[in-house]
C-alpha atoms as a PDB file:
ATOM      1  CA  UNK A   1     191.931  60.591 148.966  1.00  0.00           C
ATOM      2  CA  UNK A   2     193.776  57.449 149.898  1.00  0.00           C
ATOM      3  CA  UNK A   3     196.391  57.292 147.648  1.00  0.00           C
ATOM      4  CA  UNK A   4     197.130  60.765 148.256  1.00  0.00           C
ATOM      5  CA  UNK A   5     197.259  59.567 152.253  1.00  0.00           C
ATOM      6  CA  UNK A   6     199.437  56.198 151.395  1.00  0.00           C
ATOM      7  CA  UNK A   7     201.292  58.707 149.532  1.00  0.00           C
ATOM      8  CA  UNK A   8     202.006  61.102 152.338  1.00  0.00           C
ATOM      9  CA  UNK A   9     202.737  58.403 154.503  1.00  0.00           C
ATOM     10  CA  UNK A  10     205.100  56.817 152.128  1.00  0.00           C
ATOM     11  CA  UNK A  11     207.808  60.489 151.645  1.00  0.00           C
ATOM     12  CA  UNK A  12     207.339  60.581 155.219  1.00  0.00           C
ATOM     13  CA  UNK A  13     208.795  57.473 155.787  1.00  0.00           C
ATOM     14  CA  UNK A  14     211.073  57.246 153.402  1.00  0.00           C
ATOM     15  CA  UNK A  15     214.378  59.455 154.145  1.00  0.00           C
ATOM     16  CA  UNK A  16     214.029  58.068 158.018  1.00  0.00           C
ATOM     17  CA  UNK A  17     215.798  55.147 157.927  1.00  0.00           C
ATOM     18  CA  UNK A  18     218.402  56.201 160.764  1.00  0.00           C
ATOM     19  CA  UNK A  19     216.274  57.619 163.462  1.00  0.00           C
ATOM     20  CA  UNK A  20     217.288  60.315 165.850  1.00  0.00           C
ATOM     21  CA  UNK A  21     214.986  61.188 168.408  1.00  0.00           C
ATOM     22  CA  UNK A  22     214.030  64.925 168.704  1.00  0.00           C
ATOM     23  CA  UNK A  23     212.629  65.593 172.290  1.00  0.00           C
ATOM     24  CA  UNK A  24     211.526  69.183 172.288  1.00  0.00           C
ATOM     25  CA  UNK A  25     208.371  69.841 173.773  1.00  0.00           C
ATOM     26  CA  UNK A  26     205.111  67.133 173.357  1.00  0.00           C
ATOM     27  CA  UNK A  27     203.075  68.473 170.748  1.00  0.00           C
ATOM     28  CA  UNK A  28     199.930  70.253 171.896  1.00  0.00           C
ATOM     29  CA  UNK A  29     198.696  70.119 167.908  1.00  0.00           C
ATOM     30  CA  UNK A  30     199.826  68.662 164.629  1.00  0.00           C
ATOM     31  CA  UNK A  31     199.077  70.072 162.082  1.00  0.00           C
ATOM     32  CA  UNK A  32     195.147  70.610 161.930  1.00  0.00           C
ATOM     33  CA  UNK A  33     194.109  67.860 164.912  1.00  0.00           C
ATOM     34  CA  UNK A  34     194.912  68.204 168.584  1.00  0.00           C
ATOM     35  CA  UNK A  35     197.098  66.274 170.688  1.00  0.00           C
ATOM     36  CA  UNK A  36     196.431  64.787 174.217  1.00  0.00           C
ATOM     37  CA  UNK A  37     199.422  67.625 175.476  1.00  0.00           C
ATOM     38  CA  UNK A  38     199.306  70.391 177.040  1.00  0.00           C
ATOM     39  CA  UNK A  39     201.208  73.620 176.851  1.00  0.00           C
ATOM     40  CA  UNK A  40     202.330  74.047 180.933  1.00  0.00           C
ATOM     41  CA  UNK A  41     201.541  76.427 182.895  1.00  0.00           C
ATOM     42  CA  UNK A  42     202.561  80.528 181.090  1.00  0.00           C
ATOM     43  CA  UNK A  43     203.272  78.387 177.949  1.00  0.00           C
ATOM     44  CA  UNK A  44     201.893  79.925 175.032  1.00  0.00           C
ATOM     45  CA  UNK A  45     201.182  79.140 170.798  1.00  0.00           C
ATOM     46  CA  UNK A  46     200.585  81.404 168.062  1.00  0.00           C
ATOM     47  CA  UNK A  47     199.186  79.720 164.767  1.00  0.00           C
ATOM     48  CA  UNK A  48     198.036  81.044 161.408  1.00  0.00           C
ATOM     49  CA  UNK A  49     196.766  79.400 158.241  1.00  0.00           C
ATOM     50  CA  UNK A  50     195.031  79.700 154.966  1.00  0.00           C
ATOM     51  CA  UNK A  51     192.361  76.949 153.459  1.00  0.00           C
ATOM     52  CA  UNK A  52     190.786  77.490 150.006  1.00  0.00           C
ATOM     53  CA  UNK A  53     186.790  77.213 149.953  1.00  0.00           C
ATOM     54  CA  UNK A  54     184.975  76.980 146.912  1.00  0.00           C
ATOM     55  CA  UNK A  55     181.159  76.580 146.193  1.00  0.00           C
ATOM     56  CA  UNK A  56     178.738  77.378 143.272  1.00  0.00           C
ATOM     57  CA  UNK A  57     174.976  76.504 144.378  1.00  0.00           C
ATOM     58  CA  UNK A  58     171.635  76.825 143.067  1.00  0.00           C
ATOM     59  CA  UNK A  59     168.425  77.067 144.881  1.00  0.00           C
ATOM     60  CA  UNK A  60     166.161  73.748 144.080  1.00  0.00           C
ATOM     61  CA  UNK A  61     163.309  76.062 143.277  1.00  0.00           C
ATOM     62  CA  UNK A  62     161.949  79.342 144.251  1.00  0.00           C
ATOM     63  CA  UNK A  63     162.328  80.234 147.979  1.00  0.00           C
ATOM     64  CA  UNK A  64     160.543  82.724 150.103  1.00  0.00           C
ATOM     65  CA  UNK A  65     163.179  86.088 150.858  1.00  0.00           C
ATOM     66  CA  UNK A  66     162.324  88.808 153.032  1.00  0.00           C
ATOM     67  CA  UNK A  67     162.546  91.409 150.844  1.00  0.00           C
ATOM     68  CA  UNK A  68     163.809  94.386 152.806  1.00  0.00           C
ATOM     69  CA  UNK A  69     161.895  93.467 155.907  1.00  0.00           C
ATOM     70  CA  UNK A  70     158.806  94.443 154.053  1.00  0.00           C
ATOM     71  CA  UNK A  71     156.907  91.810 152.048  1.00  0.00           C
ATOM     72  CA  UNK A  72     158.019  88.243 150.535  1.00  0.00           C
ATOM     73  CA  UNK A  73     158.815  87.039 147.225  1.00  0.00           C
ATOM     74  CA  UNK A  74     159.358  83.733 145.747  1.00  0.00           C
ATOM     75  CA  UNK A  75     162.995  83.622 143.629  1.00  0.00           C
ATOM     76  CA  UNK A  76     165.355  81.482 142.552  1.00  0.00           C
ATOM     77  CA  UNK A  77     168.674  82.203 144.399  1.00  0.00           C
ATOM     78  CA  UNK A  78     171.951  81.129 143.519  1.00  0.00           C
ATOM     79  CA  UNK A  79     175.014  81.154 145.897  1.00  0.00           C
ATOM     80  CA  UNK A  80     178.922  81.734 144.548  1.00  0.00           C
ATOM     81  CA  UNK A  81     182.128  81.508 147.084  1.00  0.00           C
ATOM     82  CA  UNK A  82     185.378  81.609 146.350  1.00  0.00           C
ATOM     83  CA  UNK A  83     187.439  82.600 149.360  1.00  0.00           C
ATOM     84  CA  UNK A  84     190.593  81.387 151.348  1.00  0.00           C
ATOM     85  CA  UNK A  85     189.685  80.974 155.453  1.00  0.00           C
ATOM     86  CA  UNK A  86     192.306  82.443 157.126  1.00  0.00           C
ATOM     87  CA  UNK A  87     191.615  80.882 161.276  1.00  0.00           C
ATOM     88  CA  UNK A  88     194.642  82.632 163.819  1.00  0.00           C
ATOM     89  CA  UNK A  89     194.598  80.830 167.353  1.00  0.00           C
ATOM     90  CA  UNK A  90     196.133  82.059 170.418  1.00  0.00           C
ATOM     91  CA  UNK A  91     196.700  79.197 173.275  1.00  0.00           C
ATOM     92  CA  UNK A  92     197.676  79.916 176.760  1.00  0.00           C
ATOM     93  CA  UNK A  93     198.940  77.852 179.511  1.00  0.00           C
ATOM     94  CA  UNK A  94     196.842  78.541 182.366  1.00  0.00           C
ATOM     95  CA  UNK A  95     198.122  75.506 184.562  1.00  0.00           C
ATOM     96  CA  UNK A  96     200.296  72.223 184.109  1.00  0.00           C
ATOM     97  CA  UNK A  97     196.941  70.641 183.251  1.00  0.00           C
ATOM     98  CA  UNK A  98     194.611  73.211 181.520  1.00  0.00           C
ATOM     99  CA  UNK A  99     194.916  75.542 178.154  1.00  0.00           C
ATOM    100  CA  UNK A 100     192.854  78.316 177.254  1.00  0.00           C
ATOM    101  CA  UNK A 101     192.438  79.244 173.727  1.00  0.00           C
ATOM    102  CA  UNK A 102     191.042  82.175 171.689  1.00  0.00           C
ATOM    103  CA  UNK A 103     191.211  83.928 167.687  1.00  0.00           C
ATOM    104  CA  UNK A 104     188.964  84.499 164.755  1.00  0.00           C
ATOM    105  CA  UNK A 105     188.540  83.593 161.625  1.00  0.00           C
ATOM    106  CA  UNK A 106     188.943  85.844 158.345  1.00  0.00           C
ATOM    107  CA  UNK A 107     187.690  84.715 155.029  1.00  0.00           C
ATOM    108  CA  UNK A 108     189.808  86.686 151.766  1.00  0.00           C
ATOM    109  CA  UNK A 109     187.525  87.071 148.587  1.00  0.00           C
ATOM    110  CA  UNK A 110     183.609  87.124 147.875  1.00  0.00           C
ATOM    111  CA  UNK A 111     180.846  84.969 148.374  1.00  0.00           C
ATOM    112  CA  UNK A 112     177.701  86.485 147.027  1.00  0.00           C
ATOM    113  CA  UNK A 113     173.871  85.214 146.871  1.00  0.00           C
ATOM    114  CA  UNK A 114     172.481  86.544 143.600  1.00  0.00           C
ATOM    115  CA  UNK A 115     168.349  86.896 143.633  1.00  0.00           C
ATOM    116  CA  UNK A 116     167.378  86.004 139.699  1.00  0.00           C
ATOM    117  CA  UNK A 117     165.030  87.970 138.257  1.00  0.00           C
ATOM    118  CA  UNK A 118     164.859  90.254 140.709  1.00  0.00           C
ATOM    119  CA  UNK A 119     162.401  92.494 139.720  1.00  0.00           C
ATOM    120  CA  UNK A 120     159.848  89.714 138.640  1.00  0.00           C
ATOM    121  CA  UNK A 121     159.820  90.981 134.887  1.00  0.00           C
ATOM    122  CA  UNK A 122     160.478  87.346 133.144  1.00  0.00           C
ATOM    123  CA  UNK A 123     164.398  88.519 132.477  1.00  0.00           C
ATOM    124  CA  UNK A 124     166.526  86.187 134.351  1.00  0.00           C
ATOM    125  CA  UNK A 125     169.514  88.972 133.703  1.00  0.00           C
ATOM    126  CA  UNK A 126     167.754  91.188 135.778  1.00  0.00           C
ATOM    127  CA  UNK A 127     169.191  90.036 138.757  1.00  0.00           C
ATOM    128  CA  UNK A 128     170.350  91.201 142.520  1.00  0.00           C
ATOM    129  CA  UNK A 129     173.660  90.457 144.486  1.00  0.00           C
ATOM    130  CA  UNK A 130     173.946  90.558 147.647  1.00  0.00           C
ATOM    131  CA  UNK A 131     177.670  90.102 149.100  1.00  0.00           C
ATOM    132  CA  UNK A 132     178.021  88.113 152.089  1.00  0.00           C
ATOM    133  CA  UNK A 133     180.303  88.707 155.178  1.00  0.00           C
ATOM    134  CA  UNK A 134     181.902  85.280 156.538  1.00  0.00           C
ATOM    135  CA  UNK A 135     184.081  85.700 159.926  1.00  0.00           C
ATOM    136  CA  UNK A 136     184.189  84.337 163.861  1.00  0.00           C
ATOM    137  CA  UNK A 137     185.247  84.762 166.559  1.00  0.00           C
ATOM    138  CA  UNK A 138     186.353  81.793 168.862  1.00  0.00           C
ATOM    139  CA  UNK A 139     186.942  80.791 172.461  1.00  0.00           C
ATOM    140  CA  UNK A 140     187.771  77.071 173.717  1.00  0.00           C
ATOM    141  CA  UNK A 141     190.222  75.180 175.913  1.00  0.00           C
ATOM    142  CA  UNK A 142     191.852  72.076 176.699  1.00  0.00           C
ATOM    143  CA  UNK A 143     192.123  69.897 179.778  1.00  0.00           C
ATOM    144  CA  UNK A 144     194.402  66.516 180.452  1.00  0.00           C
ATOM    145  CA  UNK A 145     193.019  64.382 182.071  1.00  0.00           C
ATOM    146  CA  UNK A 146     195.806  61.777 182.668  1.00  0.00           C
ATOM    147  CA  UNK A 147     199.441  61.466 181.619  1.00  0.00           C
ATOM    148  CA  UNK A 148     200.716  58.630 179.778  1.00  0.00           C
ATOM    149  CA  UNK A 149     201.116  55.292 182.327  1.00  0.00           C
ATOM    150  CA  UNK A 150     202.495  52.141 180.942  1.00  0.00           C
ATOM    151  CA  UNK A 151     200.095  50.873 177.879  1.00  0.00           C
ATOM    152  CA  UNK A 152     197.897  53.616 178.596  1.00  0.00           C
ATOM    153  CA  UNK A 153     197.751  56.768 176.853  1.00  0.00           C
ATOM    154  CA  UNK A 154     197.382  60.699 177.369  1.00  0.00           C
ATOM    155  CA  UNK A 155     194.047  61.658 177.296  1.00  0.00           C
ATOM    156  CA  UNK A 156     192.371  64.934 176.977  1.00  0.00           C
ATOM    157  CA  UNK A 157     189.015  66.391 176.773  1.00  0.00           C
ATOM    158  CA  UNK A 158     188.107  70.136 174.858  1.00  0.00           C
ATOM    159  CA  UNK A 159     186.329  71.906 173.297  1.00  0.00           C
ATOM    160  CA  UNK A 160     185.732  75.534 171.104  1.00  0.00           C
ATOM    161  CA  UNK A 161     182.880  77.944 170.662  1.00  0.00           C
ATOM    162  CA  UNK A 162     182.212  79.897 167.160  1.00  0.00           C
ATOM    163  CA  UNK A 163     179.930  82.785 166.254  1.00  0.00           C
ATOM    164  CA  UNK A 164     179.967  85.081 163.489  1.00  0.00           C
ATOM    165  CA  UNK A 165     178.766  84.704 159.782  1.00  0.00           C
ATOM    166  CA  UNK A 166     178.962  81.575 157.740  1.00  0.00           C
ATOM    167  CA  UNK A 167     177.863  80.732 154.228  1.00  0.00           C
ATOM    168  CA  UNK A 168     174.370  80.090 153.562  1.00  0.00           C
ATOM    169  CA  UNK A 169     175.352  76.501 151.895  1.00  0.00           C
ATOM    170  CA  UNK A 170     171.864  75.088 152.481  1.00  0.00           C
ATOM    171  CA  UNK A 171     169.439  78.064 151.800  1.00  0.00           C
ATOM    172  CA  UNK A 172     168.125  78.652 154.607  1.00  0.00           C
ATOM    173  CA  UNK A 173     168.480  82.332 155.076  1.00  0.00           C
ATOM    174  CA  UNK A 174     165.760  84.714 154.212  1.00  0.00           C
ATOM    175  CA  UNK A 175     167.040  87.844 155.011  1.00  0.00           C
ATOM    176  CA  UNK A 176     169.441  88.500 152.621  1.00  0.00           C
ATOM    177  CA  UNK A 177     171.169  91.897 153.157  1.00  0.00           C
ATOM    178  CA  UNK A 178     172.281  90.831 156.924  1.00  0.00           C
ATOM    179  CA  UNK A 179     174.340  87.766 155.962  1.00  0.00           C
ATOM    180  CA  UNK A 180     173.806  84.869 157.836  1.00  0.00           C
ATOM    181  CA  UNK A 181     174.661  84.138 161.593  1.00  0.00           C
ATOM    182  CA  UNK A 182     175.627  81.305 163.437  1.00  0.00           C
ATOM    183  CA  UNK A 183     176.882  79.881 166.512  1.00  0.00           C
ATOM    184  CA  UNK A 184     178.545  76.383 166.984  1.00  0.00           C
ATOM    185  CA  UNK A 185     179.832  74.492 169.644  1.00  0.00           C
ATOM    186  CA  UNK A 186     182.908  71.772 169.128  1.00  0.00           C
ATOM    187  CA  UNK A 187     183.740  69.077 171.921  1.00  0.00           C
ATOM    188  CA  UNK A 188     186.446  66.446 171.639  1.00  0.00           C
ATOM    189  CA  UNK A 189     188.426  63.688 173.041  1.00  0.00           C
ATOM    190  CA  UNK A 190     192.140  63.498 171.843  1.00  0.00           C
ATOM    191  CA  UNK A 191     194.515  60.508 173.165  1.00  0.00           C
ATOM    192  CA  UNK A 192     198.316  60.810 172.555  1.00  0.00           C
ATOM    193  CA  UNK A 193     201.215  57.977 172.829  1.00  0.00           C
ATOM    194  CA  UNK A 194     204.844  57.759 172.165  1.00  0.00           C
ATOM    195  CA  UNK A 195     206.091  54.664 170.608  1.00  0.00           C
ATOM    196  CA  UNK A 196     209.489  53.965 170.196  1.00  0.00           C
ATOM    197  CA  UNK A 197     210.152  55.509 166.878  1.00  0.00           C
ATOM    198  CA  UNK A 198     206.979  57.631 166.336  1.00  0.00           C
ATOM    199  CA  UNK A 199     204.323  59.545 168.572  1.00  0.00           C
ATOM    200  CA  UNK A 200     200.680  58.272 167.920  1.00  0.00           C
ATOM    201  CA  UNK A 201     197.683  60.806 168.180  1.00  0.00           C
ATOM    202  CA  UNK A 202     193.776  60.220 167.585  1.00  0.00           C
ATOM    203  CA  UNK A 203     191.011  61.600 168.892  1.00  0.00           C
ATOM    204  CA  UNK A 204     186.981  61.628 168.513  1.00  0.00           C
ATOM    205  CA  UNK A 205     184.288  65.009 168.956  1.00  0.00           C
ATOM    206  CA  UNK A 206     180.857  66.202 167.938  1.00  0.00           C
ATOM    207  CA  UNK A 207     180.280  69.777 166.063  1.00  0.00           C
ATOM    208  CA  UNK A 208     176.790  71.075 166.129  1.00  0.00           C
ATOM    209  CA  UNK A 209     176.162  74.688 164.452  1.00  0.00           C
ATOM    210  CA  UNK A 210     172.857  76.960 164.316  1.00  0.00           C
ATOM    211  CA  UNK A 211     173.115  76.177 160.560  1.00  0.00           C
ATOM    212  CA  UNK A 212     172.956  72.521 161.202  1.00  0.00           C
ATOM    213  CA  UNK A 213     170.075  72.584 163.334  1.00  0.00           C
ATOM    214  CA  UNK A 214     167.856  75.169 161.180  1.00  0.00           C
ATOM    215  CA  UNK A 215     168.451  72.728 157.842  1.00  0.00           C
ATOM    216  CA  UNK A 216     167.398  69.543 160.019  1.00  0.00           C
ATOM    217  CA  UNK A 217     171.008  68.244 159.550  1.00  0.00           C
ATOM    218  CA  UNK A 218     172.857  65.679 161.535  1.00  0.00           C
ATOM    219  CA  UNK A 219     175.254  66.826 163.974  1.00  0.00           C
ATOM    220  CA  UNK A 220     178.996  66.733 162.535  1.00  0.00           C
ATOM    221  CA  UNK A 221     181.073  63.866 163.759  1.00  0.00           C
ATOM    222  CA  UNK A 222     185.040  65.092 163.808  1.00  0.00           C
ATOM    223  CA  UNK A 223     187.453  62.345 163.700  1.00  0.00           C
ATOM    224  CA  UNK A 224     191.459  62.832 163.367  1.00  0.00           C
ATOM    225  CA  UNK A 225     194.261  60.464 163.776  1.00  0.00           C
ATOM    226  CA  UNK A 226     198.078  61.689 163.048  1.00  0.00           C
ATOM    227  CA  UNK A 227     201.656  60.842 163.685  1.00  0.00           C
ATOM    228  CA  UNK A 228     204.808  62.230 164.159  1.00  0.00           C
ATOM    229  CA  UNK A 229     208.275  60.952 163.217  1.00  0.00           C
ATOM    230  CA  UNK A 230     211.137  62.613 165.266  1.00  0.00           C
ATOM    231  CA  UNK A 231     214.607  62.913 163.874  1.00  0.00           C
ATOM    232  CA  UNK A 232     217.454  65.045 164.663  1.00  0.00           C
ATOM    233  CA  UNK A 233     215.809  68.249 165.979  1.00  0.00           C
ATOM    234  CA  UNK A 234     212.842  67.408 163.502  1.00  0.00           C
ATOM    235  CA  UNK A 235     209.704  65.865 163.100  1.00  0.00           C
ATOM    236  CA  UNK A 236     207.647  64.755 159.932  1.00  0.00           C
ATOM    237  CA  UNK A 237     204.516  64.994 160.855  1.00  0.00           C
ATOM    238  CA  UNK A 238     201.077  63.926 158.808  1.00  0.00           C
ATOM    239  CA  UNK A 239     197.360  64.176 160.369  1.00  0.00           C
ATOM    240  CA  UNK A 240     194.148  63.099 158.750  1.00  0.00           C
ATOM    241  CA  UNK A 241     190.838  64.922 159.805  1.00  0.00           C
ATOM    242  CA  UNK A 242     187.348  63.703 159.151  1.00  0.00           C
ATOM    243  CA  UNK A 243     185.530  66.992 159.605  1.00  0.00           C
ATOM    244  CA  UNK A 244     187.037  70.705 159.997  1.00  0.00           C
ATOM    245  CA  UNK A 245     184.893  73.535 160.248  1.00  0.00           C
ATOM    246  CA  UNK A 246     186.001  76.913 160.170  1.00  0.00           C
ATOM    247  CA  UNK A 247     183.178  80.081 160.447  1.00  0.00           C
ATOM    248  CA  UNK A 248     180.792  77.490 160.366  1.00  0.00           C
ATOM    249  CA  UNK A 249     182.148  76.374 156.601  1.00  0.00           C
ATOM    250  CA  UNK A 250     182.987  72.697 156.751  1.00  0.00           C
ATOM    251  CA  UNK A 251     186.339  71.579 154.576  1.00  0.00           C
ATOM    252  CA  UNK A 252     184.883  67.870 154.910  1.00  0.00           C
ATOM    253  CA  UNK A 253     187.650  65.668 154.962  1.00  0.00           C
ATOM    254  CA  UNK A 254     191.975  66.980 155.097  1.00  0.00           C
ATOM    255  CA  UNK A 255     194.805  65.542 154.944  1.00  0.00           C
ATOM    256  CA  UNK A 256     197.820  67.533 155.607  1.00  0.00           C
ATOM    257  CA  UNK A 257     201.486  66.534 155.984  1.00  0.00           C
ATOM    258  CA  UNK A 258     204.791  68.921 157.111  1.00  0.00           C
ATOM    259  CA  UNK A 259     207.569  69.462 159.638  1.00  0.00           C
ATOM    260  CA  UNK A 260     208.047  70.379 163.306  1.00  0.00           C
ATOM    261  CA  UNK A 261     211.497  71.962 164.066  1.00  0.00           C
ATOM    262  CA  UNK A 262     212.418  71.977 167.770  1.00  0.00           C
ATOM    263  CA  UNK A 263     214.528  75.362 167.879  1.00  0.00           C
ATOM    264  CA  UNK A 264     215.162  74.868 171.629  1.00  0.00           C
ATOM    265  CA  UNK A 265     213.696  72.473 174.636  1.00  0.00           C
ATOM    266  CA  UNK A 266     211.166  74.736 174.762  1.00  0.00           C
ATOM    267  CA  UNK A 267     210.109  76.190 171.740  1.00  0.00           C
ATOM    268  CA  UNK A 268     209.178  74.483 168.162  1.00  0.00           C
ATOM    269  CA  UNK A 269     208.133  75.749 164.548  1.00  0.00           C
ATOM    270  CA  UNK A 270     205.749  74.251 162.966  1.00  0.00           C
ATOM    271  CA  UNK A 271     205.008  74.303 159.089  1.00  0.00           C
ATOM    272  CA  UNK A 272     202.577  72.074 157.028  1.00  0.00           C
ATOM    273  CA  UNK A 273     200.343  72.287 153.697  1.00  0.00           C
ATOM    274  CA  UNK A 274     196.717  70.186 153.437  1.00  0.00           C
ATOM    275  CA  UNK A 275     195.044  68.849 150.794  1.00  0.00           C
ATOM    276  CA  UNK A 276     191.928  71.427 150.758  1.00  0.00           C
ATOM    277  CA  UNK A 277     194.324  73.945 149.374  1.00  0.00           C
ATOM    278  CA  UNK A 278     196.622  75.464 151.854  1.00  0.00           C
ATOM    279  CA  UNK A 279     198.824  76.320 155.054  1.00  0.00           C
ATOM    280  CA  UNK A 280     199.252  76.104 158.108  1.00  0.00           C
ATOM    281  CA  UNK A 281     202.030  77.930 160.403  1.00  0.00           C
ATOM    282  CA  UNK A 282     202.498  77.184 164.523  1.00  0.00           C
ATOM    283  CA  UNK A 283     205.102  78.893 167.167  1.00  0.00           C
ATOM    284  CA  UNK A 284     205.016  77.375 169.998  1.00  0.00           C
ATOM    285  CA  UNK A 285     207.541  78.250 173.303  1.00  0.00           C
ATOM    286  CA  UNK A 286     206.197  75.510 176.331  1.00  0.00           C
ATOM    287  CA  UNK A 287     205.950  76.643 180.187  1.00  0.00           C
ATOM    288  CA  UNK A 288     206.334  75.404 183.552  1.00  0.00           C
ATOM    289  CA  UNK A 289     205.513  71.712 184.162  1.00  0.00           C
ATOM    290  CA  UNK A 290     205.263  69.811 187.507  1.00  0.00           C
ATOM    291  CA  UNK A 291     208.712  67.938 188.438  1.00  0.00           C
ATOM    292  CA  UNK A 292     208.053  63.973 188.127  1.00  0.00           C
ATOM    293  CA  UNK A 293     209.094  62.175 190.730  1.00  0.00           C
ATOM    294  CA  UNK A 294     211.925  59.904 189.742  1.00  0.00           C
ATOM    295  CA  UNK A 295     212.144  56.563 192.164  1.00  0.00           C
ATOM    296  CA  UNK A 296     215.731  55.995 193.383  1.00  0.00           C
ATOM    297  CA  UNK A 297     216.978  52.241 192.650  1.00  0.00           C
ATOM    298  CA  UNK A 298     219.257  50.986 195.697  1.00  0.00           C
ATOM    299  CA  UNK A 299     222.651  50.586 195.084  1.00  0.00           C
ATOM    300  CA  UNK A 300     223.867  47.250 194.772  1.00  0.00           C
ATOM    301  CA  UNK A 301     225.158  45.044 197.612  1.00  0.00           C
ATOM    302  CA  UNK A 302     227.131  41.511 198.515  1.00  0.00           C
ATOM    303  CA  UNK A 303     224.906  41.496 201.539  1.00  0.00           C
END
């Protein structure tokens, strides 16, 4: 995972020796982490992408299922996912200050828990699958709490809400024809600054799920840095994420790289791939923003 970083890092840097600043619109994400900006007020961001999941799992012995809501049995279960997450976002300037955002999550291929020897006759063949639905549905926002002022940075606090169905990665569900639900929450600080010849973004957040919380696991602990490297209308941009979690499936650690094309002051393209396996696509058009005062210097004098 490093060199493939150090190696993102280093084509990024390498055709920009001539900068050209691009000034479109501040970022309000990179690629997969968020950015200390906002969108103003009636701005608005459409973003779709694709990540590859993949997970073959067995049971550590036999578990107790509910078998039909009628009785238990002890089995040995095995899981099997192979799907691509496919999240869509909406965000919506509701002031200068303050984004709203809101989307789903739609997962593309099977993941099925198989029950072995399902009908307790000694014949591991004899088995039962049970296809598994994986989705959600999400609502979050973002607020700024300062602008940028001398050495100090933008800083902004968030946060998203998931529920639908996630993968039973840990075993814990016994009910096996209903899937498994879950709810998660996501907070986060991000913290955004503009260097000379590159923008600077980081940011730290907690994810707690249902799923998390049922298995006795520790909280999730999301961290992201990225930067951005204008030049002439573009911007290479690479991001690094500790922890993503999509339908309550966690991708674990990403690193994604791509390019930001400001088509006007207002609006910007975004396109990037990651190192899970995957894409991600942003259009982005910015909105109203509060006039900043600009102090008037007095004009020179002999007197």
């Amino acid at each position: 995972m490093r060199k493939m970083l150090l190696a993102l890092i280093i084509i990024t840097l390498f055709p920009f020796s001539q900068i050209a600043y691009s000034r479109g619109i501040p970022p309000v994400e990179l690629n997969m982490i968020q950015t200390a900006n906002t969108l103003g007020k009636g701005g608005y961001s459409f973003s779709t992408n694709m990540f590859q999941y993949k997970a073959a799992l067995k049971s550590v012995g036999p578990m107790d299922l509910n078998m039909g809501g009628f009785f238990k049995e002890k089995h040995n279960v095995e899981l099997d996912s192979k799907i691509w997450l496919m999240p869509s976002r909406i965000t919506y300037g509701i002031s200068d200050r303050f984004d709203i955002m809101f989307g789903g999550t739609y997962a593309s291929g099977s993941t099925d828990k198989t029950v072995i020897d399902y009908y307790e006759i000694g014949d591991e063949n004899k088995s039962r699958v049970y296809p598994q639905m994986v989705f959600d549905g999400v609502f979050g926002g973002k607020y700024k709490i300062q602008d940028p002022m001398g050495n100090i940075p933008a800083i902004a606090v968030g946060g998203e809400a998931q529920m639908g169905y996630t993968i039973d990665d840990n075993f814990i569900d016994k009910t096996l024809e209903d899937s498994f639900p879950f709810i998660a929450m996501y907070i986060y600080l991000s913290a955004s600054y503009d260097f000379d010849i590159a923008n600077v973004h980081g940011g730290l957040g907690m994810f707690v799920s249902s799923k998390n919380i049922q298995s006795s696991e520790r909280f999730g602990v999301p961290a992201q840095v990225g930067v951005e490297f204008p030049f002439n209308g573009f911007a290479a941009v690479v991001d690094l994420t500790i922890f993503k979690a999509f339908s309550g499936v966690e991708l674990g650690t990403v690193v994604s790289g791509g390019l930001r094309y400001d088509i006007s002051s207002r609006t910007t393209i975004n396109a990037a791939f990651a190192s899970s396996g995957g894409f991600i696509a942003r259009l982005t058009i910015g909105g109203k923003r509060a006039a900043v005062p600009i102090k008037q210097q007095p004009a020179p004098t002999l007197f």
